[in-house]
N, C-alpha and C. Protein backbone atom coordinates (compact mmCIF):
# COMPACT_ATOMS: atom_id res chain seq x y z
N UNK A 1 75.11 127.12 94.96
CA UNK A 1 75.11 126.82 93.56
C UNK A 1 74.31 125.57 93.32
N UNK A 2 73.95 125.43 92.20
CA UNK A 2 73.04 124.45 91.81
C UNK A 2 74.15 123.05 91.83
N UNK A 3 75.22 123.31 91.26
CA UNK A 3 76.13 122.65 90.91
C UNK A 3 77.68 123.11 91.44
N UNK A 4 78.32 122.40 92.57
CA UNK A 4 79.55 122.62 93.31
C UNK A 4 80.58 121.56 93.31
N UNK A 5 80.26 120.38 91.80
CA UNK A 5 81.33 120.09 91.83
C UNK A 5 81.46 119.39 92.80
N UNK A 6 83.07 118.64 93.27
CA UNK A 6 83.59 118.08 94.01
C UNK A 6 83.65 118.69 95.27
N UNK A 7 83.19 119.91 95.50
CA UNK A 7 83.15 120.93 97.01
C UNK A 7 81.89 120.24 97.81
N UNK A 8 82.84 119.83 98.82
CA UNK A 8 82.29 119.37 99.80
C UNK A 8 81.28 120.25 100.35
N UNK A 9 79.70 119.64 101.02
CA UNK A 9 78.69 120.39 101.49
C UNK A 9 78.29 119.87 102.50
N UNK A 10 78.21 120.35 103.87
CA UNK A 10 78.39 121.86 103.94
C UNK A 10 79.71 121.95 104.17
N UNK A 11 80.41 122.92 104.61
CA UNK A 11 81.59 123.41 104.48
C UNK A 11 81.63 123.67 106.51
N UNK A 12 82.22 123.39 107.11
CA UNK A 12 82.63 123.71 108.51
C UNK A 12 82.33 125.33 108.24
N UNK A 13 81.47 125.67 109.88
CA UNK A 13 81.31 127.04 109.95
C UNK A 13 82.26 127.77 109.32
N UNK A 14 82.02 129.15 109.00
CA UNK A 14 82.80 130.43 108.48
C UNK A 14 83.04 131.24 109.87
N UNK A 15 83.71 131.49 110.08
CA UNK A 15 83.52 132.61 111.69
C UNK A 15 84.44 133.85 110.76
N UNK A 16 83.99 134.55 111.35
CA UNK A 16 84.22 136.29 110.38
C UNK A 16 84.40 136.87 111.97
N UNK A 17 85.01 138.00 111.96
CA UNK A 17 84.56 138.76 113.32
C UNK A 17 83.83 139.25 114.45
N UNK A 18 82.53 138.99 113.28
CA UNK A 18 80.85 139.33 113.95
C UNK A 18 80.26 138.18 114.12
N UNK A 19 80.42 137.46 112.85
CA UNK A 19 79.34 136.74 112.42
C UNK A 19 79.63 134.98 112.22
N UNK A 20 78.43 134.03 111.48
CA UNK A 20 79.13 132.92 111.13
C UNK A 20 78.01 132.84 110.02
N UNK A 21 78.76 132.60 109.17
CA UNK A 21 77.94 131.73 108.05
C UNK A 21 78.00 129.97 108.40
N UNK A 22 76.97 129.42 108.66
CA UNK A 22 76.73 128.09 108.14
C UNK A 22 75.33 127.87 107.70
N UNK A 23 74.90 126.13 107.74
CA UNK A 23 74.18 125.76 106.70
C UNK A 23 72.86 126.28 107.57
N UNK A 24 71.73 126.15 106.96
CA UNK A 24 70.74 126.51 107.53
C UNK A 24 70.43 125.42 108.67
N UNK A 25 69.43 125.46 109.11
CA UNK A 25 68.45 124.07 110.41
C UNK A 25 67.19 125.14 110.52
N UNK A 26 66.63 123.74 111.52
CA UNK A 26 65.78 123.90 111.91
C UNK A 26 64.80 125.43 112.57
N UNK A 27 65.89 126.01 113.19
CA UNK A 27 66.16 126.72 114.63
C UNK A 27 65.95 128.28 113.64
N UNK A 28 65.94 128.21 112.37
CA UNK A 28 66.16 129.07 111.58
C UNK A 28 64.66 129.84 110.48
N UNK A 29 63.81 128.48 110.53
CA UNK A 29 62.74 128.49 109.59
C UNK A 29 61.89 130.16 109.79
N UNK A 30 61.80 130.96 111.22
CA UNK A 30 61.25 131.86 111.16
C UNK A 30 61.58 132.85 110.76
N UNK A 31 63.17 132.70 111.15
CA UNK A 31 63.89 134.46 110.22
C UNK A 31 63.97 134.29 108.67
N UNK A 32 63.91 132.80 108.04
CA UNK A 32 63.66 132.73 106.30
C UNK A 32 62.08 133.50 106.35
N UNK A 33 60.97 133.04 107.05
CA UNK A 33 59.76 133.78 106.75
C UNK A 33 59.84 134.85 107.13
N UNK A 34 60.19 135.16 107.86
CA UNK A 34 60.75 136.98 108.12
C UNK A 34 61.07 137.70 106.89
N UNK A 35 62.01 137.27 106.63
CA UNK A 35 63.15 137.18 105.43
C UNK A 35 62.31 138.02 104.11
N UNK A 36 61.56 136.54 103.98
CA UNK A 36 60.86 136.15 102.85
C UNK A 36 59.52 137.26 102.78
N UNK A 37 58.80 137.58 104.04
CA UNK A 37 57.51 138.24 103.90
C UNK A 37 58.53 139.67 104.36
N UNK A 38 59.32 140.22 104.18
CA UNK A 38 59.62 141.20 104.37
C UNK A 38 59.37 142.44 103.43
N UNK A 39 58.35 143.58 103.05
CA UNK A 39 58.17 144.34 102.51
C UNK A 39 59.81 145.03 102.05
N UNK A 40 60.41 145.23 103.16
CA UNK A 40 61.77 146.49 103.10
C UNK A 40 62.80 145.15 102.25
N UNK A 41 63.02 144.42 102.22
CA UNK A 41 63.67 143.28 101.74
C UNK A 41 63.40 143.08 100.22
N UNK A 42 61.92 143.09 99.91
CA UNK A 42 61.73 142.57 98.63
C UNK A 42 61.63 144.03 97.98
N UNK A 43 62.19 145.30 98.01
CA UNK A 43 61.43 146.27 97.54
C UNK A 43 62.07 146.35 96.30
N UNK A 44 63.55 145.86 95.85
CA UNK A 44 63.68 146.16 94.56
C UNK A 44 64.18 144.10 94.09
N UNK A 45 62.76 143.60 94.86
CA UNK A 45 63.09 141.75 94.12
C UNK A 45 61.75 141.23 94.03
N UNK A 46 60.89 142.45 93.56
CA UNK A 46 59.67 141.97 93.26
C UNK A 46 58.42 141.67 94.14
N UNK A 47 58.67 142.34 95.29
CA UNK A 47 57.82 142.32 96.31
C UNK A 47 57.73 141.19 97.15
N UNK A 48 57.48 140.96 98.39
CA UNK A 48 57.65 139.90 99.24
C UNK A 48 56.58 138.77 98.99
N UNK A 49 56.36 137.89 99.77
CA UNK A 49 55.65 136.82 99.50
C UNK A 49 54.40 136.61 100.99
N UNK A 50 53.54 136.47 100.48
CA UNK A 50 52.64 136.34 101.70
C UNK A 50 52.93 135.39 103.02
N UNK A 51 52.96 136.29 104.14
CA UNK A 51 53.03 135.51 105.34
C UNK A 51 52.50 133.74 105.08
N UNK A 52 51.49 134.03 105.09
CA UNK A 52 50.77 132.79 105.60
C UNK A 52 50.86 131.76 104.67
N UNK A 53 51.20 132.11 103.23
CA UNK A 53 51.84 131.30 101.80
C UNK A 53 53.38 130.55 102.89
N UNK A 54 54.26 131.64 103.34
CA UNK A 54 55.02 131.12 103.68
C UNK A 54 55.29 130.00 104.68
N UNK A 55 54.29 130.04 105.93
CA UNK A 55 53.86 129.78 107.11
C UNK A 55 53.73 128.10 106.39
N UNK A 56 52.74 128.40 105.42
CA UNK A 56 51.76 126.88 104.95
C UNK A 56 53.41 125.76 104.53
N UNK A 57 54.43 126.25 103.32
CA UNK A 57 55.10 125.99 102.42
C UNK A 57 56.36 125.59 103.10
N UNK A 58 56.68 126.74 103.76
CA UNK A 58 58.68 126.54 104.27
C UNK A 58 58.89 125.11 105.11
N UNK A 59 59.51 124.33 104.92
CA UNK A 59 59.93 123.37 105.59
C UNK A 59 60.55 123.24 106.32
N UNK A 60 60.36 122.30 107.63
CA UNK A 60 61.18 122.43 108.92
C UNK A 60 62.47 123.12 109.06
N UNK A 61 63.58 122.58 107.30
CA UNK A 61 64.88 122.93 107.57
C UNK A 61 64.90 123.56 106.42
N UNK A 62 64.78 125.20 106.17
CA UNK A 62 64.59 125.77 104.95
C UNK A 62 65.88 125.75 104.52
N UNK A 63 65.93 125.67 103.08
CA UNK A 63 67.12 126.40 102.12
C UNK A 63 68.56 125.28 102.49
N UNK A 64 67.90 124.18 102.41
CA UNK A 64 69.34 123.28 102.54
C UNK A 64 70.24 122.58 101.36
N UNK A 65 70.80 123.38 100.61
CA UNK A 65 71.18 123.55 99.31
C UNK A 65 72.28 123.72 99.56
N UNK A 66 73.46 122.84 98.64
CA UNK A 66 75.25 123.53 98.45
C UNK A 66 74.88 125.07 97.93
N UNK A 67 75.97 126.15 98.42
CA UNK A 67 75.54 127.56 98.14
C UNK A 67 74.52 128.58 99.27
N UNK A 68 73.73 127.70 100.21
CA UNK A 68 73.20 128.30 100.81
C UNK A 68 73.71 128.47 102.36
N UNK A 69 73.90 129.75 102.48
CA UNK A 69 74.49 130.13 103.67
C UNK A 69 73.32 130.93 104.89
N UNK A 70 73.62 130.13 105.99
CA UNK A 70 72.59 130.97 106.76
C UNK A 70 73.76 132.23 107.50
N UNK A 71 73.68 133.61 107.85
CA UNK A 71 74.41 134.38 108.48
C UNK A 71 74.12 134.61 109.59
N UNK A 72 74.68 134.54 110.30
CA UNK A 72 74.40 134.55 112.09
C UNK A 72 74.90 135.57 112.72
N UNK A 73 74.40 135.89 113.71
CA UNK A 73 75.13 137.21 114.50
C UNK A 73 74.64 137.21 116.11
N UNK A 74 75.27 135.87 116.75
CA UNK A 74 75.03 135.62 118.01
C UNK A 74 74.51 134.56 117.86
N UNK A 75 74.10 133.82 117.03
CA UNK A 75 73.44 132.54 117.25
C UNK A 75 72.28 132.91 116.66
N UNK A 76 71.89 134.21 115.93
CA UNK A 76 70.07 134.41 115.45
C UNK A 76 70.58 134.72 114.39
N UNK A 77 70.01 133.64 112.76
CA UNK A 77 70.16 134.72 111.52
C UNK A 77 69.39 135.74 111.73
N UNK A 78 70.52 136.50 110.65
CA UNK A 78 70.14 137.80 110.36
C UNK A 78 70.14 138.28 108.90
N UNK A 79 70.39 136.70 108.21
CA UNK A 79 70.36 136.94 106.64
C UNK A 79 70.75 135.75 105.97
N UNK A 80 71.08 135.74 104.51
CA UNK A 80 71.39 134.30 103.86
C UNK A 80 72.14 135.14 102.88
N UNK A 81 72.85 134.10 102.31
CA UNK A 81 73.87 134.28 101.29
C UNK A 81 73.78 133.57 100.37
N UNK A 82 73.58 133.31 99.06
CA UNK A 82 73.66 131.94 98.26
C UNK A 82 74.75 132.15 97.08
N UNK A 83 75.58 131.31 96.53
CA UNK A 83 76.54 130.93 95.86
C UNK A 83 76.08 130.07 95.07
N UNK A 84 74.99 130.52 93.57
CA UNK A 84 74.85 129.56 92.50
C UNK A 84 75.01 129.67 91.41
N UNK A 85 74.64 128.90 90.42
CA UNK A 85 75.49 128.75 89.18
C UNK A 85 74.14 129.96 88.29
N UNK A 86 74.42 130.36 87.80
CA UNK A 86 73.56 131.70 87.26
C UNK A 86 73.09 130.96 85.91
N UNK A 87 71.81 131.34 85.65
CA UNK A 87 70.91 131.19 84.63
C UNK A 87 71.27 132.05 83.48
N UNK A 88 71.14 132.13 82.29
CA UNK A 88 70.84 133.21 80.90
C UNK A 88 69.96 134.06 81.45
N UNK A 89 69.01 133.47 82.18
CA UNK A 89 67.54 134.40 81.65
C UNK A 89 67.71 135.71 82.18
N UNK A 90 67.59 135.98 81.06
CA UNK A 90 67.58 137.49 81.13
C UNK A 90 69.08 138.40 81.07
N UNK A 91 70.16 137.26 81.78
CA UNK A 91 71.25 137.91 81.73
C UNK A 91 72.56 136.90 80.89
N UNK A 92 72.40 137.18 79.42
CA UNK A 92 73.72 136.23 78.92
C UNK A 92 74.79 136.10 79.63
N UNK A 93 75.26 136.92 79.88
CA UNK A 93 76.77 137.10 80.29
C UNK A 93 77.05 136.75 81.64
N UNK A 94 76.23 136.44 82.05
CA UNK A 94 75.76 135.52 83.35
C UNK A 94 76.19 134.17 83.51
N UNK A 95 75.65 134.05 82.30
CA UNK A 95 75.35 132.20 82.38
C UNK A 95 76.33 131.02 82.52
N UNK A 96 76.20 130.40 83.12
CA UNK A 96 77.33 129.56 84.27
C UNK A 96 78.05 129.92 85.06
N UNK A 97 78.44 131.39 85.06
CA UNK A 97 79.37 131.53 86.00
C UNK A 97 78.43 131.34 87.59
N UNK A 98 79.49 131.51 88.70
CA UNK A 98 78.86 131.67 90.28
C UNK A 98 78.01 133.03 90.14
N UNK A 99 76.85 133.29 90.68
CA UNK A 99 75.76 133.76 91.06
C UNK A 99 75.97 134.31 93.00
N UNK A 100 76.56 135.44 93.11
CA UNK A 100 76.31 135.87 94.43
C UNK A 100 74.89 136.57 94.90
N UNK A 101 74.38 136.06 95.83
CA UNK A 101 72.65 136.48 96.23
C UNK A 101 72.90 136.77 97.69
N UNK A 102 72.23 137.71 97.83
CA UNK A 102 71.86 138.27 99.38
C UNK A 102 70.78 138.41 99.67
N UNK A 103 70.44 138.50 101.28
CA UNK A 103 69.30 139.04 101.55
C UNK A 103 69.46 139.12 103.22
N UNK A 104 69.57 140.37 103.86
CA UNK A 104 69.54 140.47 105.06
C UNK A 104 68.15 141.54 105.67
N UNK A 105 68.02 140.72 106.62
CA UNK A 105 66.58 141.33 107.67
C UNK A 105 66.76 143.19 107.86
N UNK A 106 65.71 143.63 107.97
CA UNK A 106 66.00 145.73 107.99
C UNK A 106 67.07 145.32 109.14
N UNK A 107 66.32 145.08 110.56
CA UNK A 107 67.09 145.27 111.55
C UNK A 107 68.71 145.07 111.79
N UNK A 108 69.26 144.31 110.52
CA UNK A 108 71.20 144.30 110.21
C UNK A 108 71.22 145.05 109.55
N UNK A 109 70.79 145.98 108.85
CA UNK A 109 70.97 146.85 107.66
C UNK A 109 71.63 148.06 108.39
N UNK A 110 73.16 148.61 108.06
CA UNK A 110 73.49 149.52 108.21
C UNK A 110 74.87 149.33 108.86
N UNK A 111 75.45 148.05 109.48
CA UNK A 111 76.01 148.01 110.45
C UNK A 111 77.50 147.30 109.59
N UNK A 112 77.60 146.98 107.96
CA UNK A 112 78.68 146.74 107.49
C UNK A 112 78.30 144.63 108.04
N UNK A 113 77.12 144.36 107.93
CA UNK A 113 77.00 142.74 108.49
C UNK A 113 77.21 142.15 106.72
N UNK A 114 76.58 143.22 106.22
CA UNK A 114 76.41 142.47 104.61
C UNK A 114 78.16 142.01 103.85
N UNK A 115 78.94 143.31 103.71
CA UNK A 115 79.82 143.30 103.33
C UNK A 115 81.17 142.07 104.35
N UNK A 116 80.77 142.21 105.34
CA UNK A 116 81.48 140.80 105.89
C UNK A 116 81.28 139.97 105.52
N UNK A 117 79.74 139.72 105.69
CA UNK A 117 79.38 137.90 105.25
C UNK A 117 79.56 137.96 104.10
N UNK A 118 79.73 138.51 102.96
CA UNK A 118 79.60 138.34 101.41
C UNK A 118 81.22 137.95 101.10
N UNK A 119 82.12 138.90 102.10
CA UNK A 119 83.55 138.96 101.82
C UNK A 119 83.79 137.52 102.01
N UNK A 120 83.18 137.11 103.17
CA UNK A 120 83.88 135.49 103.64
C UNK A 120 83.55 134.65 102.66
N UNK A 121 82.30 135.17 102.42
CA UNK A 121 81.87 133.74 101.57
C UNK A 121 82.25 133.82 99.88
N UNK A 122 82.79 135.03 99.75
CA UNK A 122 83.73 134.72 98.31
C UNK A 122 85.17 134.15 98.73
N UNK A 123 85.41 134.76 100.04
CA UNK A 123 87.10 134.09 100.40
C UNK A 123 86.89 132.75 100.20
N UNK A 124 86.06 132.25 100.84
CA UNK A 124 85.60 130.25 101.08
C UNK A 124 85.52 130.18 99.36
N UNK A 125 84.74 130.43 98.69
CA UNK A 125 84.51 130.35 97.54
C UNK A 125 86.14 129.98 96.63
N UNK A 126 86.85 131.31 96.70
CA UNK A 126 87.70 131.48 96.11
C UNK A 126 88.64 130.24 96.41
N UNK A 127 88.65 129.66 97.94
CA UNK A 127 89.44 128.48 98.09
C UNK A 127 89.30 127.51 97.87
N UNK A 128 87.57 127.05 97.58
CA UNK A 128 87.36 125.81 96.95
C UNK A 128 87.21 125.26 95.73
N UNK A 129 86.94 126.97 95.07
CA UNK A 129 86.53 126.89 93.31
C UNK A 129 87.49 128.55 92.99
N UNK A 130 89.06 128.37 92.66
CA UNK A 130 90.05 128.99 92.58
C UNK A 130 89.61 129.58 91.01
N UNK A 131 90.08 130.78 90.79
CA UNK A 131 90.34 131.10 89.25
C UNK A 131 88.67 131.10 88.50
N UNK A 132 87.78 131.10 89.55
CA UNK A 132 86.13 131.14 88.84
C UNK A 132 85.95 132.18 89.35
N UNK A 133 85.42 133.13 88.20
CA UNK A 133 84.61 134.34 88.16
C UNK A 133 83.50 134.60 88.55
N UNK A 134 83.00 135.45 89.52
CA UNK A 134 81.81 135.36 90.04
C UNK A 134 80.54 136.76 90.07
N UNK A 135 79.59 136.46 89.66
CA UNK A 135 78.59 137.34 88.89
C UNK A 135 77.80 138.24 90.27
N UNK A 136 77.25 138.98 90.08
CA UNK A 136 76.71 139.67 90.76
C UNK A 136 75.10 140.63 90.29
N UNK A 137 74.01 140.41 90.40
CA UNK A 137 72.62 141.05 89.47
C UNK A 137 71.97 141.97 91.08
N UNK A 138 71.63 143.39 90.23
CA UNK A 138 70.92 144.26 91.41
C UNK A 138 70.18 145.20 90.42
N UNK A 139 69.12 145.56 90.89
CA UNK A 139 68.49 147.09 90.52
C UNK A 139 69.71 148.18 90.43
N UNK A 140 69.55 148.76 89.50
CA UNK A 140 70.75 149.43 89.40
C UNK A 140 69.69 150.79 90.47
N UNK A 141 68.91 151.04 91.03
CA UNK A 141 68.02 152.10 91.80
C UNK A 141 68.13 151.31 93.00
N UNK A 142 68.76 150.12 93.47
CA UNK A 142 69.14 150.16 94.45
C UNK A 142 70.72 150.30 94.90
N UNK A 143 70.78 151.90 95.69
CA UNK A 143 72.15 152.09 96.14
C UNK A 143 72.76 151.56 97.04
N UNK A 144 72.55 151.03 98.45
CA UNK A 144 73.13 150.40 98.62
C UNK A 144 73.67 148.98 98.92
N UNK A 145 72.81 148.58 97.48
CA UNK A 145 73.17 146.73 96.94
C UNK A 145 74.76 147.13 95.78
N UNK A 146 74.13 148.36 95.33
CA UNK A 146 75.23 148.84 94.23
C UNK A 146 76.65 149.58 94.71
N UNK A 147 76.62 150.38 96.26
CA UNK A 147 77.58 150.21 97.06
C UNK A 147 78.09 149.07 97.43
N UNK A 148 77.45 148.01 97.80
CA UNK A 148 78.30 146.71 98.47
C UNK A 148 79.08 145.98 97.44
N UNK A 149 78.47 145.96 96.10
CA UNK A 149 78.93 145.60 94.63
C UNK A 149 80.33 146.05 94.83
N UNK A 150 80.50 147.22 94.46
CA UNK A 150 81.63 148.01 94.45
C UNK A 150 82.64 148.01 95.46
N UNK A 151 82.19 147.66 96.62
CA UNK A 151 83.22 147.04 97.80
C UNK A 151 83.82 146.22 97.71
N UNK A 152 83.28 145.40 96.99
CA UNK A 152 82.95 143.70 97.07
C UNK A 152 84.09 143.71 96.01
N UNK A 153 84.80 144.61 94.93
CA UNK A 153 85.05 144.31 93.95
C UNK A 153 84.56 143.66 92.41
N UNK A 154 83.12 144.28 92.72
CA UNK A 154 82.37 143.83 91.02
C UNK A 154 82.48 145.25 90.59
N UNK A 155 82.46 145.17 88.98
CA UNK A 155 82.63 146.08 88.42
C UNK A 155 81.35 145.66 87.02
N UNK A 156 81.36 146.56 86.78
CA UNK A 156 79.97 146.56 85.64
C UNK A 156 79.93 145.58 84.46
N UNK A 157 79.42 144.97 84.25
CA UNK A 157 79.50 144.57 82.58
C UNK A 157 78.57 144.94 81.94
N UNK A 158 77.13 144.38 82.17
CA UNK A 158 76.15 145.21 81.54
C UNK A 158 74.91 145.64 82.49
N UNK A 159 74.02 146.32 81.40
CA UNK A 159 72.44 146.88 82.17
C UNK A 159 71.74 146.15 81.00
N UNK A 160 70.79 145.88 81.92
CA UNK A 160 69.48 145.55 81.09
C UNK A 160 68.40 145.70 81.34
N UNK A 161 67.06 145.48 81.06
CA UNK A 161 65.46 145.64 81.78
C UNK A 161 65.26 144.50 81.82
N UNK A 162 64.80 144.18 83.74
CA UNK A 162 63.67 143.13 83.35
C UNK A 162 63.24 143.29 84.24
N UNK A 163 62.34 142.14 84.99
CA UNK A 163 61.08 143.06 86.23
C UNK A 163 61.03 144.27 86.26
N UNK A 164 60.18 144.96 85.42
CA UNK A 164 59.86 146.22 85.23
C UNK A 164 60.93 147.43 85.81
N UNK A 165 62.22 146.98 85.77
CA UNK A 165 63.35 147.69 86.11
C UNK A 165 64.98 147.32 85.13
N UNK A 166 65.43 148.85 85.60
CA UNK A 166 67.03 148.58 85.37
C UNK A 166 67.38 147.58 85.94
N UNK A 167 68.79 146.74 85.84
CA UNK A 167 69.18 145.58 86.25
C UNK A 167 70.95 146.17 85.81
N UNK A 168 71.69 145.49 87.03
CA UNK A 168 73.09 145.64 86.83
C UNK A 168 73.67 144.51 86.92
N UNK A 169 74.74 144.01 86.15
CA UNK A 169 75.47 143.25 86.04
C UNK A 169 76.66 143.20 86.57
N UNK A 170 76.97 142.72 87.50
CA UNK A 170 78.37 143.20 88.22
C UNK A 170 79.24 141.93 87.84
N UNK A 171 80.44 141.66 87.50
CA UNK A 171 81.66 140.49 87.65
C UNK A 171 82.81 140.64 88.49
N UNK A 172 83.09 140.15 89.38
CA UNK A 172 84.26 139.93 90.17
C UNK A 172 85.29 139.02 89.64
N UNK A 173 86.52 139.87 88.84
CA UNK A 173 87.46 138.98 88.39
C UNK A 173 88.35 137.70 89.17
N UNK A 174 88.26 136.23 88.96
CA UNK A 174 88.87 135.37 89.63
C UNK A 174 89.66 135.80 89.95
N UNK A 175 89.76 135.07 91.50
CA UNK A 175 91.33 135.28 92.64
C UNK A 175 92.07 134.03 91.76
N UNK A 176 93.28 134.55 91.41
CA UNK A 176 93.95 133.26 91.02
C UNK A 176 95.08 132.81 92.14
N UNK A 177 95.00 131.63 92.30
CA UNK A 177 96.06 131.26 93.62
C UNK A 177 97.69 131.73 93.39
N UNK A 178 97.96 131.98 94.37
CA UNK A 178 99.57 132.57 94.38
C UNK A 178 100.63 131.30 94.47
N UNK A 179 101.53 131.44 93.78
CA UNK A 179 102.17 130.66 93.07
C UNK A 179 102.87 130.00 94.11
């Protein structure tokens, strides 16, 4: 998130069953350009970004932001997670709430890596910023960003057009703490 408040950053690793979410480093900068110049990755986020744009630009320790999660699976990301405060543009009903973002490499795709790391990192979420509602934006023509939605517990609010596409609005109603 752009803005986290009194939540401490970074947050002590996440360990999930498979995986770990923590902050990005150094050790990491090539799977963000991976990431980033990935054709199969950008196909419904506007197309990827040129290798060598990336090569010139990314900095030693990419993406070191409260909200930004690197996902690990043995010690090699295999994707990122980000947790930020969501913009209007384009989507009113958006605006301020938490912003859930993904993006995992082809080679994790298929194996249920997404829906773990996303689960943890709303659990962490939910424990540091309790009772906040959290947003969710996909191609509604991509199925399975719009499967993990639905796992995940987002449910629709609206559609709209923008980058020359449908767009879905997903909200995940706040966990409120148990009494």
């Amino acid at each position: 998130m752009n803005e986290l408040g009194s939540v401490t950053w970074p947050p002590a690793p996440i360990k999930t069953e498979r995986l770990v979410l923590r902050e990005p480093g150094g050790r990491d900068r090539a799977a963000f350009i991976e990431l980033l110049a990935s054709p199969e990755v950008h196909t419904y986020l506007g197309g990827p970004r040129p290798r060598d744009e990336l090569e010139r630009e990314m900095p030693a320790v990419p993406e070191r932001w409260p909200g930004s999660f690197v996902v690990a699976l043995d010690g090699a990301m295999i994707g990122q997670i980000l947790l930020r405060r969501a913009t209007e543009h384009r989507r009113p009903a958006a605006a301020g709430k938490a912003d859930l973002g993904y993006l995992f490499l082809p080679r994790a795709w298929g194996f249920g890596y997404a829906a773990e790391a996303c689960a943890a990192a709303l659990d962490w979420f939910d424990g540091v910023l309790p009772g906040e509602p959290v947003v969710l934006t996909t191609q509604s023509a991509n199925v399975g960003s719009m499967r993990l939605a639905a796992k995940l517990g987002f449910t629709e609010v609206e559609r709209f057009h923008a980058w020359d596409a449908e767009q879905w609005l997903g909200q995940r109603s706040p966990v409120t703490p148990s009494a």
